[in-house]
Protein backbone atom coordinates (compact mmCIF):
# COMPACT_ATOMS: atom_id res chain seq x y z
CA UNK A 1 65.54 50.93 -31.39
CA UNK A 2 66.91 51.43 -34.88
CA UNK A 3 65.34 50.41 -38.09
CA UNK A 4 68.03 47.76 -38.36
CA UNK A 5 67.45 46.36 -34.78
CA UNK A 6 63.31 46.61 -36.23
CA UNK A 7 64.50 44.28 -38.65
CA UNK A 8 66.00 41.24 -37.11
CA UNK A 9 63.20 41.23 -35.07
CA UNK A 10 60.66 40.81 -37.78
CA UNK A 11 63.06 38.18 -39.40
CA UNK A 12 63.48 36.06 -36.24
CA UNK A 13 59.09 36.26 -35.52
CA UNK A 14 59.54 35.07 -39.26
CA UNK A 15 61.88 32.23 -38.76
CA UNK A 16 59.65 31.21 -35.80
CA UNK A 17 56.72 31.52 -37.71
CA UNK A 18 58.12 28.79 -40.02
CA UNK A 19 58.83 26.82 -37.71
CA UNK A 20 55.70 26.76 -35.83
CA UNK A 21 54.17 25.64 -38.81
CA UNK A 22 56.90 23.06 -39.42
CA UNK A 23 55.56 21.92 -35.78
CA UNK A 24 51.80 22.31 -36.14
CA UNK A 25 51.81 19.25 -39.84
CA UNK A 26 53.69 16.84 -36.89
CA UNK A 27 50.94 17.22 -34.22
CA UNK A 28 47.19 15.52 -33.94
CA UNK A 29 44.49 16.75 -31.29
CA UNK A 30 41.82 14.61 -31.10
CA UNK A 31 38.00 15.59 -29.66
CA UNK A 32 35.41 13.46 -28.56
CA UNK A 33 31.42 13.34 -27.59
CA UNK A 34 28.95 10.76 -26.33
CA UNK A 35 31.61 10.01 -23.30
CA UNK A 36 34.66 9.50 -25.82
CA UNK A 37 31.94 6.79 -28.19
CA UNK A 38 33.08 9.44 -30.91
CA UNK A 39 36.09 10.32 -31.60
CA UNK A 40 37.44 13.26 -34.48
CA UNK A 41 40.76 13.36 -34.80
CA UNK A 42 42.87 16.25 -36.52
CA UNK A 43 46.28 17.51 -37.78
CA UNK A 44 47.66 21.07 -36.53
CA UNK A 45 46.91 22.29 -39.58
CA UNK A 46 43.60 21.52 -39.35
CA UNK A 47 42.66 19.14 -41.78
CA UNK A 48 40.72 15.95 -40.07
CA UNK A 49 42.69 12.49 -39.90
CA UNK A 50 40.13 9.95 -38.94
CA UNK A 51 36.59 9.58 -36.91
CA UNK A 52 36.13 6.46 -34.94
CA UNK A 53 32.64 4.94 -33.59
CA UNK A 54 31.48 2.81 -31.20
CA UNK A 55 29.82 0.17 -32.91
CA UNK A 56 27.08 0.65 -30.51
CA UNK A 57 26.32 3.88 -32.20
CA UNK A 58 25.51 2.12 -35.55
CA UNK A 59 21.81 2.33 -35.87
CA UNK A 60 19.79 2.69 -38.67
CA UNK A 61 17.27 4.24 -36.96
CA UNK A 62 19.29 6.75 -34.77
CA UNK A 63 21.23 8.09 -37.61
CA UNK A 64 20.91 12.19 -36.49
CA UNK A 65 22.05 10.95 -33.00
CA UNK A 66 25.11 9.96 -34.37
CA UNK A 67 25.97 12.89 -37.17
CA UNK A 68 25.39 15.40 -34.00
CA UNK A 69 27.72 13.45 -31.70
CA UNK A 70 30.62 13.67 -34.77
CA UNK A 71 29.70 16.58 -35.56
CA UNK A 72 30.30 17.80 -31.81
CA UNK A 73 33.71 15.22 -31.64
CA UNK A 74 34.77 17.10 -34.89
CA UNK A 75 34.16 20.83 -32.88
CA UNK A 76 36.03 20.17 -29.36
CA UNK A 77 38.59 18.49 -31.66
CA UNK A 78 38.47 21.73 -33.34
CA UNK A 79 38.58 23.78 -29.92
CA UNK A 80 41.52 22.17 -28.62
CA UNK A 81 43.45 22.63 -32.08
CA UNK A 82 42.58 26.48 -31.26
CA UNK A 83 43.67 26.47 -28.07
CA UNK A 84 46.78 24.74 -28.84
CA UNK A 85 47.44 27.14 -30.99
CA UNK A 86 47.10 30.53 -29.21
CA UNK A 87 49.31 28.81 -26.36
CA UNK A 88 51.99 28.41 -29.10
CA UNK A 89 51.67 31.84 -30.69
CA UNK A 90 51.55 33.37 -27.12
CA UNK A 91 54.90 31.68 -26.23
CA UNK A 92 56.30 32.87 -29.86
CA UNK A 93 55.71 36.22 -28.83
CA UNK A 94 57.18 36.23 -25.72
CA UNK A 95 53.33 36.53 -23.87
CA UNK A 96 51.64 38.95 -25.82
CA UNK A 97 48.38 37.98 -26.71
CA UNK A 98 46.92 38.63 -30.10
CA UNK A 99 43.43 40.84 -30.36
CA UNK A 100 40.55 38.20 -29.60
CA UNK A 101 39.77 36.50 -33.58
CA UNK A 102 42.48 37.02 -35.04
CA UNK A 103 43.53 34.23 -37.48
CA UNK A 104 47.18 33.10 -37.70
CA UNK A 105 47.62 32.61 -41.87
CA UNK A 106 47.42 28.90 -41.55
């Protein structure tokens, strides 16, 4: 392989770098906890969208009960954006995995 050939290839991972981001600002994962009472919901880029609750959550008196339980909707939403992710960066580079936590610059 030539330094030329070396090239391309770096500007075509490039071009579908940009447009896997492009992709991730269009898509929404969305965790959940307490059987799917809480609900997180977040773009690819990460940023979070909405929460919903089950009004039968809303107590005054059970208040920690129901940070934990968005707290844990807000982490498997989290988990799935993650997975998402390596799956896409995977099939960008034709099935070679990246070292385990590394972070994509997004």
């Amino acid at each position: 392989m030539n330094i030329g050939q070396m090239m391309r290839q770096v500007q075509d991972m490039q071009n579908k770098m940009t447009q896997m981001q492009d992709r991730l600002a269009e898509i929404e994962v969305t965790g959940q906890s307490g059987g799917g009472m809480v609900t997180a919901s977040m773009s690819g880029k990460g940023d979070l969208r909405k929460v919903k609750l089950d009004s039968k959550l809303i107590d005054p008196a059970e208040v920690e009960v129901l940070e934990d339980l968005v707290v844990a909707a807000v982490n498997d939403a989290k988990a799935k954006l993650d997975a998402h992710l390596a799956s896409e960066t995977e099939k960008m580079m034709g099935g070679m995995k990246l070292p385990p936590g590394f972070k994509m610059p997004f």
